[in-house]
N, C-alpha and C. Protein backbone atom coordinates (compact mmCIF):
# COMPACT_ATOMS: atom_id res chain seq x y z
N UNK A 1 119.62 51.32 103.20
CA UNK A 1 119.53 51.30 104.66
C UNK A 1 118.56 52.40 105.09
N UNK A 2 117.69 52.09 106.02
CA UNK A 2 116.86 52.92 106.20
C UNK A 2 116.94 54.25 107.28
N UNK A 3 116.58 55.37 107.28
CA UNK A 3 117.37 56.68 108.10
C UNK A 3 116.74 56.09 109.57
N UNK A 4 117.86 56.17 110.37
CA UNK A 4 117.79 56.44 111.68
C UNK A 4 117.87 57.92 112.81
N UNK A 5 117.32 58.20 113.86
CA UNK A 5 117.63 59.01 114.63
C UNK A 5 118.78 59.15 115.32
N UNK A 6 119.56 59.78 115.57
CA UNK A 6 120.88 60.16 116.32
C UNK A 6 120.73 61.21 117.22
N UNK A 7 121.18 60.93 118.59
CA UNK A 7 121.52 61.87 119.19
C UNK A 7 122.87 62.40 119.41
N UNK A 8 123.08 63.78 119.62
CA UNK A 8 124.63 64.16 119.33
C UNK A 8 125.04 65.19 120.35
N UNK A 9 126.09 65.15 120.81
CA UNK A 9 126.03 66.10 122.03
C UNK A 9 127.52 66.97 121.29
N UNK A 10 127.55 68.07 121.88
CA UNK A 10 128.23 69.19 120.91
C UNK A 10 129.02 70.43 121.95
N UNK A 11 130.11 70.03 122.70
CA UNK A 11 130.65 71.15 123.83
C UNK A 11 130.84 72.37 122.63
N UNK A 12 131.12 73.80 123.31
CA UNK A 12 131.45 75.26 122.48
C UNK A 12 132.48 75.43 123.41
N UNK A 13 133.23 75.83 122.84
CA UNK A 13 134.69 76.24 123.44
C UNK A 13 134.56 77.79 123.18
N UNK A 14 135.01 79.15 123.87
CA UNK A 14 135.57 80.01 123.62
C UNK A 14 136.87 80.74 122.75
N UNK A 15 136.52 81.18 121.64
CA UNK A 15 137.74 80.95 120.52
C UNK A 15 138.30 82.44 120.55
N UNK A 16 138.91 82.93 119.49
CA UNK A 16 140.37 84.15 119.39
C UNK A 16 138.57 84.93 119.61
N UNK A 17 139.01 86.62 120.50
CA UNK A 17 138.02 87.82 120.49
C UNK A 17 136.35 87.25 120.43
N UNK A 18 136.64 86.17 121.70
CA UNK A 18 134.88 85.80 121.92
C UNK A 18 134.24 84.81 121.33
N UNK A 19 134.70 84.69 120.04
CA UNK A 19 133.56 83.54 119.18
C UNK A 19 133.67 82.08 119.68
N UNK A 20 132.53 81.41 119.38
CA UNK A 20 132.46 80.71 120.00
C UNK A 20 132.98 79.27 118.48
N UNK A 21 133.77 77.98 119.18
CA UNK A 21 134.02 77.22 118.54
C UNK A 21 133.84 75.96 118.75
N UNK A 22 133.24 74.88 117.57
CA UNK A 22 132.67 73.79 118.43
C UNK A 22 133.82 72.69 118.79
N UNK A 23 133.85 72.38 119.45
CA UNK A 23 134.22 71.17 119.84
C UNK A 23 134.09 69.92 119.07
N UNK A 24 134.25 68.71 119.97
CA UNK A 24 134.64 67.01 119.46
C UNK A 24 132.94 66.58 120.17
N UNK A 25 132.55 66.02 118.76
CA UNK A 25 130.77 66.06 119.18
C UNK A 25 130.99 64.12 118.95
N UNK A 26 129.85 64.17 120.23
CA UNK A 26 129.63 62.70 121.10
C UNK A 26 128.11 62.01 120.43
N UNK A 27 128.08 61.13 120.89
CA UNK A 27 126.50 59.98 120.33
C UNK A 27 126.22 59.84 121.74
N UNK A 28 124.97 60.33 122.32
CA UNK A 28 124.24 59.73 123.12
C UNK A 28 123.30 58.98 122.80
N UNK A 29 122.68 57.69 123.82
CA UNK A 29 121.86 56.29 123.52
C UNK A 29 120.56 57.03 123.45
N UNK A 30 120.37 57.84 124.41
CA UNK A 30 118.44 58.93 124.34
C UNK A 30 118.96 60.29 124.61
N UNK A 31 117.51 60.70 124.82
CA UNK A 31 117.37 62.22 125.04
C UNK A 31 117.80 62.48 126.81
N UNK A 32 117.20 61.55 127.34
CA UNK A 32 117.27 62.03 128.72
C UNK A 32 119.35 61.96 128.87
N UNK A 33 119.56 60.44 128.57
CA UNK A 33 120.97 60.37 128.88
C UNK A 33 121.62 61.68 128.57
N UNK A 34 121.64 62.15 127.13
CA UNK A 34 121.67 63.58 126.81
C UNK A 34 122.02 64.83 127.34
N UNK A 35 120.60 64.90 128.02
CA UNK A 35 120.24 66.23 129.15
C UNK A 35 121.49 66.03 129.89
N UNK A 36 121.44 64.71 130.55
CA UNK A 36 122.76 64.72 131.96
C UNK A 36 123.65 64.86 131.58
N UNK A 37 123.95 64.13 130.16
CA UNK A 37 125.55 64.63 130.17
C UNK A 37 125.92 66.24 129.24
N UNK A 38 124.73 66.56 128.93
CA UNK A 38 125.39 68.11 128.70
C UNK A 38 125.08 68.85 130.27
N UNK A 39 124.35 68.84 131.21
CA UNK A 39 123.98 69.65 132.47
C UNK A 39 125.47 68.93 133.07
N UNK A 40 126.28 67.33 132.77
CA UNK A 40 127.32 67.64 133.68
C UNK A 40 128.79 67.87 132.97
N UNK A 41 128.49 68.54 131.45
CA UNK A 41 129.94 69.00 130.78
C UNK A 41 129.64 70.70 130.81
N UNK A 42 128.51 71.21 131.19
CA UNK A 42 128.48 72.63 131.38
C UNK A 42 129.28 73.56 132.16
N UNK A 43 129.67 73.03 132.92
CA UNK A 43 131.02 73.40 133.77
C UNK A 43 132.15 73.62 133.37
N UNK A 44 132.74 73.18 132.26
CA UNK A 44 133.91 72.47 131.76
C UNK A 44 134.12 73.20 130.16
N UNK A 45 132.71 73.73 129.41
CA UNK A 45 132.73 74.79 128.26
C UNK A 45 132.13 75.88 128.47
N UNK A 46 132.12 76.92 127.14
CA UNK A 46 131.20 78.06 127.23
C UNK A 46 130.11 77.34 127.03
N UNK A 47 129.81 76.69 126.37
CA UNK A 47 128.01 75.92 126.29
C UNK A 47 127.97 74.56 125.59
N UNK A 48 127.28 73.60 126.10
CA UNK A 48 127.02 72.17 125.46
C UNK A 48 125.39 72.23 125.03
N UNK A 49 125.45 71.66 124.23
CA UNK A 49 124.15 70.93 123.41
C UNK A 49 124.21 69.61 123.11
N UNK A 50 122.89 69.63 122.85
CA UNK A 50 122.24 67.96 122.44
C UNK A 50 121.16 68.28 121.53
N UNK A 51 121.83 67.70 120.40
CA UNK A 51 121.06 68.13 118.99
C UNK A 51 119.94 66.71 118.77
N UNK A 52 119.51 66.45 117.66
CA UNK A 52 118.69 65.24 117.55
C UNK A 52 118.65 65.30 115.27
N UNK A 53 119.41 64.41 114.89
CA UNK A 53 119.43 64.14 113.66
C UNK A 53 118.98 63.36 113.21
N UNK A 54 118.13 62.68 111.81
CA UNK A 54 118.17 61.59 110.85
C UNK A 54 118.94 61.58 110.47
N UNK A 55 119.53 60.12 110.03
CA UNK A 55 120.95 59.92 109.25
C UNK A 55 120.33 58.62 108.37
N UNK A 56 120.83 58.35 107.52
CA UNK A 56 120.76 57.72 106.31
C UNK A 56 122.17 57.47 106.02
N UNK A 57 123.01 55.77 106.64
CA UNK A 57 124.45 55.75 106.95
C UNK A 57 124.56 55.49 105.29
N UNK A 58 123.93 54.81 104.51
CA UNK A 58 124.26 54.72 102.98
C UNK A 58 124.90 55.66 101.98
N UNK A 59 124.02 57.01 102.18
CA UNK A 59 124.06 58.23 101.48
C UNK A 59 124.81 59.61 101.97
N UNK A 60 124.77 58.98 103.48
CA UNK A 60 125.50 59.99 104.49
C UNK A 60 124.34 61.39 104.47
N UNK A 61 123.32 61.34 103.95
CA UNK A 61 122.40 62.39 104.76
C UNK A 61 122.03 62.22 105.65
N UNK A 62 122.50 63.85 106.14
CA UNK A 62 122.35 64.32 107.70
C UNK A 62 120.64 65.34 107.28
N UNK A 63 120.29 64.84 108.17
CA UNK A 63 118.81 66.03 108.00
C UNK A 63 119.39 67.54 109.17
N UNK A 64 118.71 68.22 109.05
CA UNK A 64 119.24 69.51 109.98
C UNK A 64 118.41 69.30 111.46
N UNK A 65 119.69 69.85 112.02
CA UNK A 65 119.76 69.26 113.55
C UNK A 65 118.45 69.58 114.36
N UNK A 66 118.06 68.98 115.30
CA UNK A 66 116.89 69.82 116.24
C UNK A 66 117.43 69.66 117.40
N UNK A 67 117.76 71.20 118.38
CA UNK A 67 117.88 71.22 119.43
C UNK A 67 116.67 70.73 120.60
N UNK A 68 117.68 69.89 121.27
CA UNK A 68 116.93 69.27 122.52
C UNK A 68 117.28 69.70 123.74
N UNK A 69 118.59 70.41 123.96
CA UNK A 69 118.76 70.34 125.63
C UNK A 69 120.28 71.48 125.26
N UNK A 70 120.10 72.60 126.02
CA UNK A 70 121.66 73.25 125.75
C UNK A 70 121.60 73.69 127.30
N UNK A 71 122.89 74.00 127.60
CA UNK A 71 123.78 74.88 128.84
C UNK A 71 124.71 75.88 128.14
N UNK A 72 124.61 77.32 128.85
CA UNK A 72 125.50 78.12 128.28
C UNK A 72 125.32 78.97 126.70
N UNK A 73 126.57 79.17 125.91
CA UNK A 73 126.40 79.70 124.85
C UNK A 73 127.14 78.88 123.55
N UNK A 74 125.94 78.64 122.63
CA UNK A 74 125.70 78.08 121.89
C UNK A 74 125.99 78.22 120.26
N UNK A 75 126.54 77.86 119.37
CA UNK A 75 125.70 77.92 118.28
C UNK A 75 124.40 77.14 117.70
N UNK A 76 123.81 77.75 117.58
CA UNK A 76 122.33 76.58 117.53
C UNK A 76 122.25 76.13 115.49
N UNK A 77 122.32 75.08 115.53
CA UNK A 77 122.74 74.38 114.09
C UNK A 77 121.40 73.84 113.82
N UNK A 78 120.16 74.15 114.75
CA UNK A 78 119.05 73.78 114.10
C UNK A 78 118.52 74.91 113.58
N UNK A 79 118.95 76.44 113.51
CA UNK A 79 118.37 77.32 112.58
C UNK A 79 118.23 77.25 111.46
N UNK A 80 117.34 77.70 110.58
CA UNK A 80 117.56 77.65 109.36
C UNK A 80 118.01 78.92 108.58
N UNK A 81 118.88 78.89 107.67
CA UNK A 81 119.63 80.07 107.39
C UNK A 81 119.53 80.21 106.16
């Protein structure tokens, strides 16, 4: 099966002494849909994102994420570490 693009949207919750913890992460259809629905769950966490992945559903590779759109405070999972 051949790799597709995914978009993924990702709320941060506030966890024990500050850290931040992710949340229950969503599939948006594009980028723009994306933007709106993290600018209208920003209210509601410490910070949302909208990442952008290849996936390969056969093998289950995930390529590493690229941030597209955040509100707030984040862990950003497209760094490389």
């Amino acid at each position: 099966m051949p790799e597709k693009q995914k978009i993924i949207i990702m709320p941060f919750k506030k966890g024990k002494r500050g850290s931040l913890a992710a949340g229950e992460m969503r599939e948006a259809s594009s980028a723009a849909s994306a933007e709106r629905t993290v600018d209208a769950m920003a209210t509601r966490f410490a910070g949302v994102a909208a990442f952008e992945v290849t996936v390969d559903d056969e093998n289950g590779y995930f390529s590493s994420p690229k941030l597209l759109h955040s509100r707030g405070s984040i862990i950003d999972l497209s760094k490389d570490d």
